[in-house]
PDB file of N, CA and C in Angstrom:
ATOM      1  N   UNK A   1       9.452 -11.214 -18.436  1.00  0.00           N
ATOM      2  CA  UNK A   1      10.016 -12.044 -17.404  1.00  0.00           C
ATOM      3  C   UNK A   1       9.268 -13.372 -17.450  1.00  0.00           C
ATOM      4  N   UNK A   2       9.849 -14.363 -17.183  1.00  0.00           N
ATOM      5  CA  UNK A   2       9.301 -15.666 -17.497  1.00  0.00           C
ATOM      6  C   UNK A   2       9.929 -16.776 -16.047  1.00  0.00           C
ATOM      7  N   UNK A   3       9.595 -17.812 -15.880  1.00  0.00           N
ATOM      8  CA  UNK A   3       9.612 -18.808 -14.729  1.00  0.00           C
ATOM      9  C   UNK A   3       9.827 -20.072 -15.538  1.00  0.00           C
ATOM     10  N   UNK A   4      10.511 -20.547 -15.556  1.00  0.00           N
ATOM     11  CA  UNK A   4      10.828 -22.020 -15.612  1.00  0.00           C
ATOM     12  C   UNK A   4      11.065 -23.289 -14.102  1.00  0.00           C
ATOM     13  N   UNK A   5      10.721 -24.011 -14.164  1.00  0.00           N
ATOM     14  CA  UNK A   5      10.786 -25.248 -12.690  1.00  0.00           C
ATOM     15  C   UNK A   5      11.631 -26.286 -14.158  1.00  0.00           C
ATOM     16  N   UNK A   6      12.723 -26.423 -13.158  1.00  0.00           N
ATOM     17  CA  UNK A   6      13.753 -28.159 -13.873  1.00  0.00           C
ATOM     18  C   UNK A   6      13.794 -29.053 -12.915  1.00  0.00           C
ATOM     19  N   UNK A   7      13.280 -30.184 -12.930  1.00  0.00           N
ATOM     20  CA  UNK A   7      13.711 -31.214 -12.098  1.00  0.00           C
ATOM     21  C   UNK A   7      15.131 -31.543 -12.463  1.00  0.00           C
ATOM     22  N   UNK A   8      16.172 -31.618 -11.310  1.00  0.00           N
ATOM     23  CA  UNK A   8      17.457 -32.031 -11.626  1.00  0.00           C
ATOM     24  C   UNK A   8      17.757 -33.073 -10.148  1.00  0.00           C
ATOM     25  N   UNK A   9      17.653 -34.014 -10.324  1.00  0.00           N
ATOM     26  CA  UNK A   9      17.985 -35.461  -9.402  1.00  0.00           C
ATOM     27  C   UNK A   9      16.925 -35.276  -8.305  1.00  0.00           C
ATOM     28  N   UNK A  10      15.940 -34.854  -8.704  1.00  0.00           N
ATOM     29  CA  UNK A  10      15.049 -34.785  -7.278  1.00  0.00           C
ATOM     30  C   UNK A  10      14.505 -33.871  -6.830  1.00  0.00           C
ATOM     31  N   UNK A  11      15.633 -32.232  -6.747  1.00  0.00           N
ATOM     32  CA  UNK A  11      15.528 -31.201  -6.650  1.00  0.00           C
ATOM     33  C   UNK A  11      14.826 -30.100  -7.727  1.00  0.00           C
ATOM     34  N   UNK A  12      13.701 -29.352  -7.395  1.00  0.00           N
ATOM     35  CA  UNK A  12      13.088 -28.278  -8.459  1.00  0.00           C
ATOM     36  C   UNK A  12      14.210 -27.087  -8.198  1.00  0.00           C
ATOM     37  N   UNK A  13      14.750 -26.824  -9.307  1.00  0.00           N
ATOM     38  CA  UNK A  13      15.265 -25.676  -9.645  1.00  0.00           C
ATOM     39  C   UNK A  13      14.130 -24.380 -10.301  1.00  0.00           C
ATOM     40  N   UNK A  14      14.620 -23.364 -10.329  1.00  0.00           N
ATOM     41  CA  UNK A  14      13.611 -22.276 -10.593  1.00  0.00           C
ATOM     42  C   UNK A  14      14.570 -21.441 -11.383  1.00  0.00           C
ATOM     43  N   UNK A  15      14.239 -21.390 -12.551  1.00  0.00           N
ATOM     44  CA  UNK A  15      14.944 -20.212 -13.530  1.00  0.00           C
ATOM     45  C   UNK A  15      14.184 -19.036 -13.781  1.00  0.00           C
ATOM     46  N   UNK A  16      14.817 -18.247 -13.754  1.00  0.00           N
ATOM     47  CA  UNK A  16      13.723 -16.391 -13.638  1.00  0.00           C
ATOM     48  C   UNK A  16      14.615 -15.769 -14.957  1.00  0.00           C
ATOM     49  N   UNK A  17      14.080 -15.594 -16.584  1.00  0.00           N
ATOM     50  CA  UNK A  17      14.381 -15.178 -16.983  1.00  0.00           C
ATOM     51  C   UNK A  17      13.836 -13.600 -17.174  1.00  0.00           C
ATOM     52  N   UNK A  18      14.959 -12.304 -17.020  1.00  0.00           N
ATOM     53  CA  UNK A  18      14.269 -11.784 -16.730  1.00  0.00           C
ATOM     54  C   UNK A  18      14.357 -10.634 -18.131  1.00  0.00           C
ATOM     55  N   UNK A  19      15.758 -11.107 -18.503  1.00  0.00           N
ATOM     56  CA  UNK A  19      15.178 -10.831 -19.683  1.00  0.00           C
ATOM     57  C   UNK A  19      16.571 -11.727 -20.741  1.00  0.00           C
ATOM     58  N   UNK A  20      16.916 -11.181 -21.664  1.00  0.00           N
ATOM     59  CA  UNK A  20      17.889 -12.196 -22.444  1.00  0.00           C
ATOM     60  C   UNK A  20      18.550 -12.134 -21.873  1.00  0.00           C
ATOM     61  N   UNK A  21      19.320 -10.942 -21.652  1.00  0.00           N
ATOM     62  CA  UNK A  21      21.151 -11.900 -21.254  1.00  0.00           C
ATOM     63  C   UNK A  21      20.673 -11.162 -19.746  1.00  0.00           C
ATOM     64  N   UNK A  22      20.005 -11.233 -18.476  1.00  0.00           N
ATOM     65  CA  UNK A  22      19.744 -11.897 -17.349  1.00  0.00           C
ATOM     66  C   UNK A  22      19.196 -13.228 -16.938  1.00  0.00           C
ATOM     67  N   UNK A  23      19.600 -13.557 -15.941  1.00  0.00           N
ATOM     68  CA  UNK A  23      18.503 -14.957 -15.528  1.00  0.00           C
ATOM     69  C   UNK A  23      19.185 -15.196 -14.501  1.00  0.00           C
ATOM     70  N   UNK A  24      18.394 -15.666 -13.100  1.00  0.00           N
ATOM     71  CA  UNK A  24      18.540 -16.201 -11.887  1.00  0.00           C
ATOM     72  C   UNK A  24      18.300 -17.301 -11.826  1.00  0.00           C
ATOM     73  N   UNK A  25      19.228 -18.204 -11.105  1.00  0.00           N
ATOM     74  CA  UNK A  25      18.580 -19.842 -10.726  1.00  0.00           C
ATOM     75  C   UNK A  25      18.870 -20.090  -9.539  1.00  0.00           C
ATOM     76  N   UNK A  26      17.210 -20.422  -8.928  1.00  0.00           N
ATOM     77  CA  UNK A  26      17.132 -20.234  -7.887  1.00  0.00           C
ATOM     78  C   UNK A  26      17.182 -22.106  -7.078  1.00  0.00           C
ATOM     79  N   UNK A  27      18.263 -22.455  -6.768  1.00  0.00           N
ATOM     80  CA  UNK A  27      18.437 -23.950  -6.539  1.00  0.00           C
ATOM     81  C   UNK A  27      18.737 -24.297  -5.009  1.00  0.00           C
ATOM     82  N   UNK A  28      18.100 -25.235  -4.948  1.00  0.00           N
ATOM     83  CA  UNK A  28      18.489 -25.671  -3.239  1.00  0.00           C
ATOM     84  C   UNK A  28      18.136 -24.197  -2.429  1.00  0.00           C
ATOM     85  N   UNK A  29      16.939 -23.525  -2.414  1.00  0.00           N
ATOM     86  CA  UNK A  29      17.179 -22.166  -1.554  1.00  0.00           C
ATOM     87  C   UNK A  29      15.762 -22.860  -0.482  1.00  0.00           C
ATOM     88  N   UNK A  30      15.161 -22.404   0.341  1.00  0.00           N
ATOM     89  CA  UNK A  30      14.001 -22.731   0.768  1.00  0.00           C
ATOM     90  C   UNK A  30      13.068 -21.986  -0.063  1.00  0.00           C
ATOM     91  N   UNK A  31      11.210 -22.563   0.694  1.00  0.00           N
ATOM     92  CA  UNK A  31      10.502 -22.031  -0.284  1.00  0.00           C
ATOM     93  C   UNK A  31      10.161 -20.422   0.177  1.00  0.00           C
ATOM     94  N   UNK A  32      10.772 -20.133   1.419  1.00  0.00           N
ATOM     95  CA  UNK A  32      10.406 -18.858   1.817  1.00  0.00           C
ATOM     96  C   UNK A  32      11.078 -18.053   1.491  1.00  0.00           C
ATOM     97  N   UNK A  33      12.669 -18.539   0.770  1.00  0.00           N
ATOM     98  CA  UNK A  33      13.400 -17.589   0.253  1.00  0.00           C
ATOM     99  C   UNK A  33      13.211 -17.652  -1.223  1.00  0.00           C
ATOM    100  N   UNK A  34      12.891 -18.637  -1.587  1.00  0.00           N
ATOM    101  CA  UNK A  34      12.298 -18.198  -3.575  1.00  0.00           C
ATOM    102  C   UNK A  34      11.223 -17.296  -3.901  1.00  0.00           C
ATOM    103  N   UNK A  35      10.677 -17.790  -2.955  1.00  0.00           N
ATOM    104  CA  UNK A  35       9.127 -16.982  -2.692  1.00  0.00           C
ATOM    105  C   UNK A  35       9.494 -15.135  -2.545  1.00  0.00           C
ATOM    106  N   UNK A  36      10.212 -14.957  -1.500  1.00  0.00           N
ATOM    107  CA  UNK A  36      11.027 -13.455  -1.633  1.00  0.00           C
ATOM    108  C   UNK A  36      12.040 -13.100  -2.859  1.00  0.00           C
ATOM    109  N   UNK A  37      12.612 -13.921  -2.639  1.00  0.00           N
ATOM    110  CA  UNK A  37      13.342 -13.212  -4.507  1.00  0.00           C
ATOM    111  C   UNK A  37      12.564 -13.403  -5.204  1.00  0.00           C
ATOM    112  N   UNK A  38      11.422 -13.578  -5.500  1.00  0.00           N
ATOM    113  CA  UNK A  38      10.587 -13.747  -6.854  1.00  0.00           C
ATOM    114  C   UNK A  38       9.426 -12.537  -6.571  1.00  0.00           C
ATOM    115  N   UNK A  39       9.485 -12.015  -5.261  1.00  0.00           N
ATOM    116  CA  UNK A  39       8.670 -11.301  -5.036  1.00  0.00           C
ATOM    117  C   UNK A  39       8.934  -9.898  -5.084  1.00  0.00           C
ATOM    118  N   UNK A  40      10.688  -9.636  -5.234  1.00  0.00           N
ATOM    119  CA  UNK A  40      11.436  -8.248  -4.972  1.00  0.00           C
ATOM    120  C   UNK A  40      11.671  -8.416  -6.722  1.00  0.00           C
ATOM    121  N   UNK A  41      11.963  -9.511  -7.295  1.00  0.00           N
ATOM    122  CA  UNK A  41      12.044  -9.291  -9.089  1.00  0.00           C
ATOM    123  C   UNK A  41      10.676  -8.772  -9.346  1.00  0.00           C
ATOM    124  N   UNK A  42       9.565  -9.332  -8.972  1.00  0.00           N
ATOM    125  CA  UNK A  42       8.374  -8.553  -9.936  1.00  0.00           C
ATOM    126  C   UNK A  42       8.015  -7.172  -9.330  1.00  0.00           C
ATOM    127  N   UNK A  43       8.201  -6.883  -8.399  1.00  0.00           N
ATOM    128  CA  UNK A  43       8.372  -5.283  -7.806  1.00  0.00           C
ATOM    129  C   UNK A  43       9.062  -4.750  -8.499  1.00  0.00           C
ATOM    130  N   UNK A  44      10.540  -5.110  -8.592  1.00  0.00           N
ATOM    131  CA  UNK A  44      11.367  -4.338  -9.567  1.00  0.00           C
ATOM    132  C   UNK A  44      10.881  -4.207 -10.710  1.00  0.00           C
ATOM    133  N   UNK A  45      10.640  -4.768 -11.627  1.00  0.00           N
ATOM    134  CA  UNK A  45       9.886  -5.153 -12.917  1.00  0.00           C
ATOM    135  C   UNK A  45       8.861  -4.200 -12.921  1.00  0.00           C
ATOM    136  N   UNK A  46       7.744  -4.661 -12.037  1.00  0.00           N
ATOM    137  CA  UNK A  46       6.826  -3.357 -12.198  1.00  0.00           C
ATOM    138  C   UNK A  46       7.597  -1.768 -11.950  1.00  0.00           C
ATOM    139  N   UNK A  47       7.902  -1.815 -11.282  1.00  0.00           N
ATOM    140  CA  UNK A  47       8.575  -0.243 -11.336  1.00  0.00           C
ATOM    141  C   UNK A  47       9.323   0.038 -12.428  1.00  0.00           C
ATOM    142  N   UNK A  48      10.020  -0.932 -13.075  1.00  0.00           N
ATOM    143  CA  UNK A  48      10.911  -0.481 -14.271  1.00  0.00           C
ATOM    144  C   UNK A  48       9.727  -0.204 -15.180  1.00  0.00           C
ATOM    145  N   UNK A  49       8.918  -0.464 -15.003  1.00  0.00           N
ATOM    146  CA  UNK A  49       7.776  -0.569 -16.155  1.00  0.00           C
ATOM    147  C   UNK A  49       6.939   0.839 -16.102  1.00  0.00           C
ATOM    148  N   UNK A  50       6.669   1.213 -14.723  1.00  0.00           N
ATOM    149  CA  UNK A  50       6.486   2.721 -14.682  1.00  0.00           C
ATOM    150  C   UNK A  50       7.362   3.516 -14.918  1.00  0.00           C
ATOM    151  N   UNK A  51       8.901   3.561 -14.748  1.00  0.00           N
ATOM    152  CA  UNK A  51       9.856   4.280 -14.825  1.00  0.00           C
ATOM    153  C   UNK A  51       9.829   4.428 -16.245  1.00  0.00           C
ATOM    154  N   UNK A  52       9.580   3.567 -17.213  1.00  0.00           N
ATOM    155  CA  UNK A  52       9.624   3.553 -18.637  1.00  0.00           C
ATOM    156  C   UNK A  52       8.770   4.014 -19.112  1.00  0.00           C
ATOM    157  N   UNK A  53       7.178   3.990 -18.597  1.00  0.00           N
ATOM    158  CA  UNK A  53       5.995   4.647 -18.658  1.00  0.00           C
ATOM    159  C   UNK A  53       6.342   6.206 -18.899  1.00  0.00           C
ATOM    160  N   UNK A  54       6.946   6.377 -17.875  1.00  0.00           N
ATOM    161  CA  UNK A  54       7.054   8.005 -17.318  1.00  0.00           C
ATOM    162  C   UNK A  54       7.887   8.858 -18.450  1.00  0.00           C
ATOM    163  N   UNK A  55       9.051   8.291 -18.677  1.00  0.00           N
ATOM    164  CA  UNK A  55      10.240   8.650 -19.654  1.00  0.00           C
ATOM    165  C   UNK A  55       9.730   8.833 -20.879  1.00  0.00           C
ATOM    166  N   UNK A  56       8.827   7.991 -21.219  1.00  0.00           N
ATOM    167  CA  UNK A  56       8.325   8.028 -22.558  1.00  0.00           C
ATOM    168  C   UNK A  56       7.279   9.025 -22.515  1.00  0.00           C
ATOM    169  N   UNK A  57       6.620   9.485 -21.571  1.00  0.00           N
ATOM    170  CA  UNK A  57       5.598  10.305 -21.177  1.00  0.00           C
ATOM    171  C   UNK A  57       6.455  11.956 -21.424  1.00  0.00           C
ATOM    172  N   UNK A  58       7.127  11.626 -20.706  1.00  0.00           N
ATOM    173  CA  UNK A  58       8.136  12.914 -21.016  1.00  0.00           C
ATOM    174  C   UNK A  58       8.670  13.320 -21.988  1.00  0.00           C
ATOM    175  N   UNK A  59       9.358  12.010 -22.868  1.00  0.00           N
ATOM    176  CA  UNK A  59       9.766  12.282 -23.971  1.00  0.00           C
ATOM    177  C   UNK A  59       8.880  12.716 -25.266  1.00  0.00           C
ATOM    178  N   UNK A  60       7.541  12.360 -24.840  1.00  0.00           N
ATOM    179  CA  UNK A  60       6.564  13.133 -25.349  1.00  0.00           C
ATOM    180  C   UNK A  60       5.932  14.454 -25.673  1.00  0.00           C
ATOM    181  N   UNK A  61       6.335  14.726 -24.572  1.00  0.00           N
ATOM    182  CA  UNK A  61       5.884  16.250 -23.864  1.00  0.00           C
ATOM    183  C   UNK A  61       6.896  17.096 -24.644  1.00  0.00           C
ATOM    184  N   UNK A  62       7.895  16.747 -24.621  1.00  0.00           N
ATOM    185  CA  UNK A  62       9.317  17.922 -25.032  1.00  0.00           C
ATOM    186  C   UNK A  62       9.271  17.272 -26.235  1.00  0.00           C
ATOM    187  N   UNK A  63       8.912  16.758 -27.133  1.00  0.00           N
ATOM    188  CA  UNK A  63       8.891  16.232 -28.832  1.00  0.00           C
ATOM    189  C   UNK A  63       8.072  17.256 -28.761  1.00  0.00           C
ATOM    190  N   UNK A  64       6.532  17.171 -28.152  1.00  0.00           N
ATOM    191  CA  UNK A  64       5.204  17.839 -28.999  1.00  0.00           C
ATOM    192  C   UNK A  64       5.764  19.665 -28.848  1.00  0.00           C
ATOM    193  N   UNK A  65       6.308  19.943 -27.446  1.00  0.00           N
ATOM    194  CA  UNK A  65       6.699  21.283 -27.319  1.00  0.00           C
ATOM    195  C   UNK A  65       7.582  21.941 -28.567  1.00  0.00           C
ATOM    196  N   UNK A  66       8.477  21.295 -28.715  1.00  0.00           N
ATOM    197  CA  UNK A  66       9.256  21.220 -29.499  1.00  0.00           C
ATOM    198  C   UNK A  66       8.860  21.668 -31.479  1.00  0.00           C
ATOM    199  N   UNK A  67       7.981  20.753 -31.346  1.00  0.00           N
ATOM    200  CA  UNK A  67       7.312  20.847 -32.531  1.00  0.00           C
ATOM    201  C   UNK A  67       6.534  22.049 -32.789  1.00  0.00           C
ATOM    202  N   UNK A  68       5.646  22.347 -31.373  1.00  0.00           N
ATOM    203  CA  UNK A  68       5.248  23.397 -31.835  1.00  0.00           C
ATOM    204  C   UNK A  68       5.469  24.558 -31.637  1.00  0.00           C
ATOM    205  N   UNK A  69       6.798  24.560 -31.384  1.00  0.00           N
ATOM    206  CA  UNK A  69       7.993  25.885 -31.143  1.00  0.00           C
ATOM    207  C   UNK A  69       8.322  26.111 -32.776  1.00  0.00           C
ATOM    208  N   UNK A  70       8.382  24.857 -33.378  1.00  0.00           N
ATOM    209  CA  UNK A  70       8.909  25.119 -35.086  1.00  0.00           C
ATOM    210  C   UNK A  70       8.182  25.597 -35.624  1.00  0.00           C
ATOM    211  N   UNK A  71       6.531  24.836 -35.337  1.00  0.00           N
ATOM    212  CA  UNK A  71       5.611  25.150 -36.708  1.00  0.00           C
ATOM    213  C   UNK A  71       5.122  26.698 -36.427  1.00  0.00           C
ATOM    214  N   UNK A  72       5.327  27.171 -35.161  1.00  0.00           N
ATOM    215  CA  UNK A  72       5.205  28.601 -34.906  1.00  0.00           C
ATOM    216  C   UNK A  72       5.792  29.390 -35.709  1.00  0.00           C
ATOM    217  N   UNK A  73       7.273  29.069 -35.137  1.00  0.00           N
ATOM    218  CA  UNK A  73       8.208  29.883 -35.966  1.00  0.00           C
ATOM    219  C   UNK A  73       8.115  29.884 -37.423  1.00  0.00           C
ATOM    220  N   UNK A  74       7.847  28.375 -37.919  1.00  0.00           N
ATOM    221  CA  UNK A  74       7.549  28.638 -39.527  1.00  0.00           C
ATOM    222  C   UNK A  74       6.362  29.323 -39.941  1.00  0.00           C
ATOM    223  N   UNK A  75       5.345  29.287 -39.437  1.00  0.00           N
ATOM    224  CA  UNK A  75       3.965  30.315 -39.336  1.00  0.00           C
ATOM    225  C   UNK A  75       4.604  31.635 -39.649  1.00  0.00           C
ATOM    226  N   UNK A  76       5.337  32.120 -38.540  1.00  0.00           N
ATOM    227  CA  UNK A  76       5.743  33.035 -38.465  1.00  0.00           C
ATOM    228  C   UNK A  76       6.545  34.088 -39.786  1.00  0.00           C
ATOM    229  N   UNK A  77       7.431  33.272 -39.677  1.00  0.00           N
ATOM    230  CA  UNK A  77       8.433  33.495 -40.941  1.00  0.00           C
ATOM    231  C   UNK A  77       7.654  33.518 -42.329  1.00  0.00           C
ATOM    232  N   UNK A  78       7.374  32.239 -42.209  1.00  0.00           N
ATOM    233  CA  UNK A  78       6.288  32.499 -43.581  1.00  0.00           C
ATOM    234  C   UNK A  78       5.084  33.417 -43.738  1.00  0.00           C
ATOM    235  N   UNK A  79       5.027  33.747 -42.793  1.00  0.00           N
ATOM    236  CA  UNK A  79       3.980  35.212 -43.147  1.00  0.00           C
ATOM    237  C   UNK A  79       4.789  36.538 -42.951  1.00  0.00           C
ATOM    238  N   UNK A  80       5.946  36.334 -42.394  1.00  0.00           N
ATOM    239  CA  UNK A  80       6.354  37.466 -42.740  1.00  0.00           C
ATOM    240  C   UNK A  80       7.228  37.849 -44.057  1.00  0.00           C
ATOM    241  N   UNK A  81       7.429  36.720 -44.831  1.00  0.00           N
ATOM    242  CA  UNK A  81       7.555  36.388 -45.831  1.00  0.00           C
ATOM    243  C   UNK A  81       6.576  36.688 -47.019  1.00  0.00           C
ATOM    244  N   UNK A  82       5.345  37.097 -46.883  1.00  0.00           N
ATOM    245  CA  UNK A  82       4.044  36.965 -47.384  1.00  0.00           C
ATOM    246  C   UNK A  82       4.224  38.445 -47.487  1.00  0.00           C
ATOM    247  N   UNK A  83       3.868  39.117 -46.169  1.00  0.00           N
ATOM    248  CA  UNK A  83       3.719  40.227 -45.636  1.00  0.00           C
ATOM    249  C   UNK A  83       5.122  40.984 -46.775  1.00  0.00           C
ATOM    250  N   UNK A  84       5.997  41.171 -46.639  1.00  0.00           N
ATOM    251  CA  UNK A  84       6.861  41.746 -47.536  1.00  0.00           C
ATOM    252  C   UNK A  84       6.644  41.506 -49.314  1.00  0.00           C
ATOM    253  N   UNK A  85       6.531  40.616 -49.368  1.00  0.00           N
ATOM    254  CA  UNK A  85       5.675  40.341 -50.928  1.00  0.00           C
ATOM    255  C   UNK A  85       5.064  41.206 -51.206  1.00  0.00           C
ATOM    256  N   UNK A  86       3.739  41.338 -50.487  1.00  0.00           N
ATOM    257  CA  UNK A  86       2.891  42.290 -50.578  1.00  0.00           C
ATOM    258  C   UNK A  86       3.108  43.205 -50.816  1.00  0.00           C
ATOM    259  N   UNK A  87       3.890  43.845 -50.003  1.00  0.00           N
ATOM    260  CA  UNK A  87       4.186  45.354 -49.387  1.00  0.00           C
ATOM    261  C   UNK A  87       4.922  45.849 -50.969  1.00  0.00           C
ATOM    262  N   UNK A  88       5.527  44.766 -51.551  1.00  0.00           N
ATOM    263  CA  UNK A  88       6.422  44.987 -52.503  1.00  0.00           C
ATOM    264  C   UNK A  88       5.755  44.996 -53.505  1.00  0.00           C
ATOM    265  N   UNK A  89       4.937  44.186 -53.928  1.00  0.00           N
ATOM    266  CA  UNK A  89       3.928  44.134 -54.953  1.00  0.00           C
ATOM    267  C   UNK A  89       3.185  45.645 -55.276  1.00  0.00           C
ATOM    268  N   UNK A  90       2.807  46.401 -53.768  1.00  0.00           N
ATOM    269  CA  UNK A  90       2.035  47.620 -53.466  1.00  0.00           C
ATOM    270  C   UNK A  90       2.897  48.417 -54.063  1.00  0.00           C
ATOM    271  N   UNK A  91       4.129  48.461 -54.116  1.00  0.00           N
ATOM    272  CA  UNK A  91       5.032  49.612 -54.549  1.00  0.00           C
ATOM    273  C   UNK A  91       4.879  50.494 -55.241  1.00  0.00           C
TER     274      UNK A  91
END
């Protein structure tokens, strides 16, 4: 998220990019109301930023589970794979 100020005939405009294809321009508003929309965008922002934190946190959790649901099962298999060899070899 980024802030730009444009002088346009006198007046400071305020551009809030917040990301590419968003952006607010905040023109002719008072300073107590730029001051609040600029203050409910970086709230939002931070929270999207934990919300993304979290997801990825999760999506973590169920990858690593995941994984080691396989390499079990291949443990598995492959020794029981082993295990019959053997047994066969013993014959």
């Amino acid at each position: 998220m980024s802030f730009h100020w444009i002088n346009i005939d006198g007046n400071h405009v305020a551009t809030v990019y917040i990301n590419s294809r968003l952006q607010l321009k905040l023109g002719n508003r008072t300073g107590q109301a730029k001051s609040l929309i600029l203050e409910i965008i970086e709230v939002e922002d931070a929270e999207r930023s934990i919300k993304q934190k979290l997801a990825t946190q999760s999506f973590n959790v169920v990858l690593g589970a995941l994984l080691g649901f396989m390499s079990a099962s291949a443990a598995s298999l492959l020794g029981n794979i082993a295990s019959k060899s053997s047994d066969q070899a013993h014959d």
